[in-house]
C-alpha atoms as a PDB file:
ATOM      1  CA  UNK A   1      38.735 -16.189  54.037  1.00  0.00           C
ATOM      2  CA  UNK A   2      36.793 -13.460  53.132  1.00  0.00           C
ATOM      3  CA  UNK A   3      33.514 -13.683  51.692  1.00  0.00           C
ATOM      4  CA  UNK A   4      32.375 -11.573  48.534  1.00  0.00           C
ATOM      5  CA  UNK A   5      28.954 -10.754  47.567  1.00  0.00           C
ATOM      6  CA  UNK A   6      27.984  -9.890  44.221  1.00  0.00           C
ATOM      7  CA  UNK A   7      27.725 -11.401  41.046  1.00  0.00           C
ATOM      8  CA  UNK A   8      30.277 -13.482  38.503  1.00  0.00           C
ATOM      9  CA  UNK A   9      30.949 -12.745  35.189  1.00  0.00           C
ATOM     10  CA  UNK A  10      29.509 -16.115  34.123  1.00  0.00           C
ATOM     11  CA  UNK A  11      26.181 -15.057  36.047  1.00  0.00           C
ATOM     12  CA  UNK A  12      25.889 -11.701  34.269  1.00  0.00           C
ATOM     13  CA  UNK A  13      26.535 -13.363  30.477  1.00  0.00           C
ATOM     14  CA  UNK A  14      24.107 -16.105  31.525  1.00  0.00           C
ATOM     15  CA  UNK A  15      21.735 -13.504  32.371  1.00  0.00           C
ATOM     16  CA  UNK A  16      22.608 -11.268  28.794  1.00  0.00           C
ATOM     17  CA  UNK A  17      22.465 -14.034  26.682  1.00  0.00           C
ATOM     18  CA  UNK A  18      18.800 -15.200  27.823  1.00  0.00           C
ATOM     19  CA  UNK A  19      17.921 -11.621  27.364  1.00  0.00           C
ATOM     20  CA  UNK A  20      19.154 -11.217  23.629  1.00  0.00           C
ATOM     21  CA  UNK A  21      17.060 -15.201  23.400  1.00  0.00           C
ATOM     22  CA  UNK A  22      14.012 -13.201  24.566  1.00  0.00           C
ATOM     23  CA  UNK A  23      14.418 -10.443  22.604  1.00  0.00           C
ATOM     24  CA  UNK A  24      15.436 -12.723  19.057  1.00  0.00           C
ATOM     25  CA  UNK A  25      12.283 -14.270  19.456  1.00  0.00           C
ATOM     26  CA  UNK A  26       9.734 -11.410  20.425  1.00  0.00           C
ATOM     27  CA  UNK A  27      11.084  -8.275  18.445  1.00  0.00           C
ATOM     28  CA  UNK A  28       9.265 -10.265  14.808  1.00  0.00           C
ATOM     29  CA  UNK A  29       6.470 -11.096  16.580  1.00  0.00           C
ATOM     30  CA  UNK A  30       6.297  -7.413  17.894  1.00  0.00           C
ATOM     31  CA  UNK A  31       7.017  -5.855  14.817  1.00  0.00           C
ATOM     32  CA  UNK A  32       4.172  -8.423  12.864  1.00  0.00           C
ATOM     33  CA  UNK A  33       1.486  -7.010  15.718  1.00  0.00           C
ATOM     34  CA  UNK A  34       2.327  -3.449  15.031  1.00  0.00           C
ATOM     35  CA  UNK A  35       2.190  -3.935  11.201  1.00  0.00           C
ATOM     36  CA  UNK A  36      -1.482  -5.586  11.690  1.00  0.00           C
ATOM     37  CA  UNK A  37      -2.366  -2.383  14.126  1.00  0.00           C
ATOM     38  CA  UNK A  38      -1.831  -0.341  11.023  1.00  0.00           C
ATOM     39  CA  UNK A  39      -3.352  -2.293   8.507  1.00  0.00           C
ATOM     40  CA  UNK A  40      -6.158  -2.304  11.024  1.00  0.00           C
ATOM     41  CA  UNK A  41      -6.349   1.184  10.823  1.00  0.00           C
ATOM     42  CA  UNK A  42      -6.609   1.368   6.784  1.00  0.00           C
ATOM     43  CA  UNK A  43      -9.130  -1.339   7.035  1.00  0.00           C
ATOM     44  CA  UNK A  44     -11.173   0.910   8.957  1.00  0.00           C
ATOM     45  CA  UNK A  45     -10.686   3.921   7.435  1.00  0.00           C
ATOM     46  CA  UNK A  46     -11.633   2.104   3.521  1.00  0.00           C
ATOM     47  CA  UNK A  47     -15.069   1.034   5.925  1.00  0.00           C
ATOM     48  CA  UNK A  48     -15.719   5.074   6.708  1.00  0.00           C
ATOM     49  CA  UNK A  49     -15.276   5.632   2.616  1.00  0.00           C
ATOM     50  CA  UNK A  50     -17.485   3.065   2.092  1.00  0.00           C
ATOM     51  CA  UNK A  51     -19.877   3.798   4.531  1.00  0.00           C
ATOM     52  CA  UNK A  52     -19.847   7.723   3.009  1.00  0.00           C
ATOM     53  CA  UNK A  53     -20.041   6.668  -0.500  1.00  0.00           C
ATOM     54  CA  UNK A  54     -23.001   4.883   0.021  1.00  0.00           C
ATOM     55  CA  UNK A  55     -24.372   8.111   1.636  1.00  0.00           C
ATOM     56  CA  UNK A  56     -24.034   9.886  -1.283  1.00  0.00           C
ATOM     57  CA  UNK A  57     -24.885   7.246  -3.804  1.00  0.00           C
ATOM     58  CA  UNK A  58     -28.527   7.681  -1.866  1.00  0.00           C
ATOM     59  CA  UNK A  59     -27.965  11.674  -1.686  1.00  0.00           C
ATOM     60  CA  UNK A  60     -26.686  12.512  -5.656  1.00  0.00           C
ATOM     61  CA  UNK A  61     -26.916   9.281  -7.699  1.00  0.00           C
ATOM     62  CA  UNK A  62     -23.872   8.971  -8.243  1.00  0.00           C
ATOM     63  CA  UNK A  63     -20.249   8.403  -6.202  1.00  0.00           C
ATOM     64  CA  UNK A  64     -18.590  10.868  -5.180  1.00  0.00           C
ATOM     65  CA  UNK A  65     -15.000  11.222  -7.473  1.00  0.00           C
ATOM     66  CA  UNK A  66     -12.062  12.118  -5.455  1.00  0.00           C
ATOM     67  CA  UNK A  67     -11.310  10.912  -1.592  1.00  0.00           C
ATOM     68  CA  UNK A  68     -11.691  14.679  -0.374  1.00  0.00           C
ATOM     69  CA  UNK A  69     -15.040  14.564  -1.602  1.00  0.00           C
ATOM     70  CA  UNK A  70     -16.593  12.224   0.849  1.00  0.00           C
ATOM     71  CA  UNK A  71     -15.410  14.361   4.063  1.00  0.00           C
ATOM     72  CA  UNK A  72     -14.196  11.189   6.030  1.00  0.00           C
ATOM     73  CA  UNK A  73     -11.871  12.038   8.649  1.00  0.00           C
ATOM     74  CA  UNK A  74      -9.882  10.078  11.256  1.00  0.00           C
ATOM     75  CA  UNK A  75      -6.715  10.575  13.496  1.00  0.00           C
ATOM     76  CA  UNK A  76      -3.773  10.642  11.303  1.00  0.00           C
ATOM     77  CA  UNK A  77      -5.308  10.338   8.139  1.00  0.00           C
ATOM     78  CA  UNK A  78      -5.125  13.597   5.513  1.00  0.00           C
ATOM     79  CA  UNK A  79      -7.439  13.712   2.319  1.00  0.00           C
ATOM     80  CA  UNK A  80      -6.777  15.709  -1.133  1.00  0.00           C
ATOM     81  CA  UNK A  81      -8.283  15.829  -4.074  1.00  0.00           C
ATOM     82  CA  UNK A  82      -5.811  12.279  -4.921  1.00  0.00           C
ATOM     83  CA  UNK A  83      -5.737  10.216  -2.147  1.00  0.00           C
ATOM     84  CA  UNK A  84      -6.159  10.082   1.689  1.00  0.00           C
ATOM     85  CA  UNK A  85      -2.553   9.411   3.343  1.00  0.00           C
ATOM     86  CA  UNK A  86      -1.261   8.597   6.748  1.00  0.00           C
ATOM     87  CA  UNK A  87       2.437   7.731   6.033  1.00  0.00           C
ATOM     88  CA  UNK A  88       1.803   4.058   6.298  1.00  0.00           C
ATOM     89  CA  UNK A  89      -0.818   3.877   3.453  1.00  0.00           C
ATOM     90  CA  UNK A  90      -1.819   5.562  -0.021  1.00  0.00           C
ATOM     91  CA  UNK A  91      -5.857   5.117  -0.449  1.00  0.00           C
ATOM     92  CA  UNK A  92      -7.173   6.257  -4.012  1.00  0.00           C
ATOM     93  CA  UNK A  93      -9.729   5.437  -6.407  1.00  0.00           C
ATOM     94  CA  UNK A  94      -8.143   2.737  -8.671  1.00  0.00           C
ATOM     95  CA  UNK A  95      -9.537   2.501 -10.720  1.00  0.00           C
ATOM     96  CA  UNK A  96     -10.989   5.701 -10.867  1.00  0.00           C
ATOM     97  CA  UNK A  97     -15.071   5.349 -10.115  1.00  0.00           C
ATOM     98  CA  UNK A  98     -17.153   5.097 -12.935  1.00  0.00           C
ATOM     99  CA  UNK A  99     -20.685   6.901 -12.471  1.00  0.00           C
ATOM    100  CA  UNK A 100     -21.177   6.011 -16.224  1.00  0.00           C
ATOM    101  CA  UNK A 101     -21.939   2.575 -15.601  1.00  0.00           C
ATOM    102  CA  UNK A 102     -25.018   0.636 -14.472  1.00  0.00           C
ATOM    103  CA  UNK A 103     -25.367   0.215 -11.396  1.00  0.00           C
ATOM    104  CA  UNK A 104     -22.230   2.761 -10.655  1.00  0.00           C
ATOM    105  CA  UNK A 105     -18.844   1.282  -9.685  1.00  0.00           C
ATOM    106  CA  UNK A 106     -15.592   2.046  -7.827  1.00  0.00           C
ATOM    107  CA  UNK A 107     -12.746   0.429  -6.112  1.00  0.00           C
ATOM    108  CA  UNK A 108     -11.413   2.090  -3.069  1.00  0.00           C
ATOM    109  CA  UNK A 109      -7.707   1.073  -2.788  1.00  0.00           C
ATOM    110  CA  UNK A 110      -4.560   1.486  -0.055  1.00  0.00           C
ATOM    111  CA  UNK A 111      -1.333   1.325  -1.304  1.00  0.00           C
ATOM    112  CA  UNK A 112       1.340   0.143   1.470  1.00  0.00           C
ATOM    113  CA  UNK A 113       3.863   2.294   2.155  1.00  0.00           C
ATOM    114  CA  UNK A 114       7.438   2.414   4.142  1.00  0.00           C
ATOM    115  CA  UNK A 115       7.328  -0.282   6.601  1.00  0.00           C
ATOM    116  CA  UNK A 116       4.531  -1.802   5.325  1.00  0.00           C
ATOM    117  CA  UNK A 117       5.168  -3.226   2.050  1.00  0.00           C
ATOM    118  CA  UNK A 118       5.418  -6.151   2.864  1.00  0.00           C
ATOM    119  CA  UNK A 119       1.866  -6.300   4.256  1.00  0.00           C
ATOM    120  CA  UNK A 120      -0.096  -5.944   0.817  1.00  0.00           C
ATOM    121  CA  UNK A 121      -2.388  -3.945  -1.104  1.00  0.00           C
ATOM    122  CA  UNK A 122      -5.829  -3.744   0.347  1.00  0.00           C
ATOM    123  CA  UNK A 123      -8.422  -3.252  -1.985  1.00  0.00           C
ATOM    124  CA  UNK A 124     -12.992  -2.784  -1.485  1.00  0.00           C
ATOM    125  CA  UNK A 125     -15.286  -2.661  -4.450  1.00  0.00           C
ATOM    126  CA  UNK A 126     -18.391  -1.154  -4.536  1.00  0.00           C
ATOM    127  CA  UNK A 127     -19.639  -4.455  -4.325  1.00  0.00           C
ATOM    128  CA  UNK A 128     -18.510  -5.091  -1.065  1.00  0.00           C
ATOM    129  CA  UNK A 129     -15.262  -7.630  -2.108  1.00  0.00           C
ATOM    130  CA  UNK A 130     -12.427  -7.067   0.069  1.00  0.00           C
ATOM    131  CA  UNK A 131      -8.747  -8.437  -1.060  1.00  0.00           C
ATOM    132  CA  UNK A 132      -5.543  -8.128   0.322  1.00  0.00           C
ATOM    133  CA  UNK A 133      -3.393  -8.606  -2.089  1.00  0.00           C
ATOM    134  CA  UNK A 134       0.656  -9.822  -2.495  1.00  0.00           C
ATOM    135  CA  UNK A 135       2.654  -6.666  -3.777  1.00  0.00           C
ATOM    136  CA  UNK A 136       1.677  -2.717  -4.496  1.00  0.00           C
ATOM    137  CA  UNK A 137      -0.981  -2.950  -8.009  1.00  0.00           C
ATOM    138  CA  UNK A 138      -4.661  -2.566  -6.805  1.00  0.00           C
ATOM    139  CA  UNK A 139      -5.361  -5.182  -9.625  1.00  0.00           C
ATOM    140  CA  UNK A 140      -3.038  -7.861 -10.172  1.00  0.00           C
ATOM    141  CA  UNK A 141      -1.474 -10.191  -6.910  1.00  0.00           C
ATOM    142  CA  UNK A 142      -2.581 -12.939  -5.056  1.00  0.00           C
ATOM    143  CA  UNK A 143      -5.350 -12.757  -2.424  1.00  0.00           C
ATOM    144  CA  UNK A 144      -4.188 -13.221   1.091  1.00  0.00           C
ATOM    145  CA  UNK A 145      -6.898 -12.511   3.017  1.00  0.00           C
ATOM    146  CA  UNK A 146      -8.720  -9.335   4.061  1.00  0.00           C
END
């Protein structure tokens, strides 16, 4: 007899079907870590707006009115007049800030965009509560924790 070396076709869809196991059961989790990542990087980015808003609060009395105006820049991240944008999230003023009022107010919010919709709206008031909430409306949906 002659011996063969190599490996069986049982062997090889043994070794393919713990494989596509793996992969069933780490591709979510993946895919949940990378969606966090970029949330993670709106959170931050709301905390340089903040930060600069505050700045100029001290500097003008008042806040400053559109997301361009505050001069915040990060990797990725692109400010107008409107909103700041990085493909993943919308950030705005909504609603819009209010120098009227006493003590002056605004609400610095991130709209989630494709691939993260799912994630929520993230939302900081000038009085330092942070919501993430169920959905796409900067005011209505159910907290799930910044």
């Amino acid at each position: 007899m002659r011996s063969t070396q190599g490996f069986t076709l049982i062997e090889v869809m043994i070794v393919v079907l713990i494989i596509a196991i793996l992969s069933a059961v780490s591709y979510p989790s993946y895919q949940r870590y990378v969606m966090r990542s970029h949330r993670a990087d709106a959170q931050q980015f709301i905390l340089k707006m903040e930060t600069r808003q505050k700045q100029i609060l001290i500097e003008q009395r008042g806040y400053a009115m559109t997301p361009n105006a505050l001069n915040v820049s990060a990797q990725g991240w692109a400010c107008t007049a409107a909103s700041c944008d990085n493909g993943r999230y919308t950030i705005t003023f909504n609603p819009a800030v209010d120098n009227a009022a006493t003590p002056p107010s605004y609400t610095i919010c991130a709209v989630p965009g494709a691939g993260q919709s799912s994630d929520g709206t993230l939302t900081l008031t000038s009085d330092g509560i942070k919501m993430r909430r169920t959905g796409t409306s900067c005011t209505a949906g159910t907290d799930q924790g910044w």
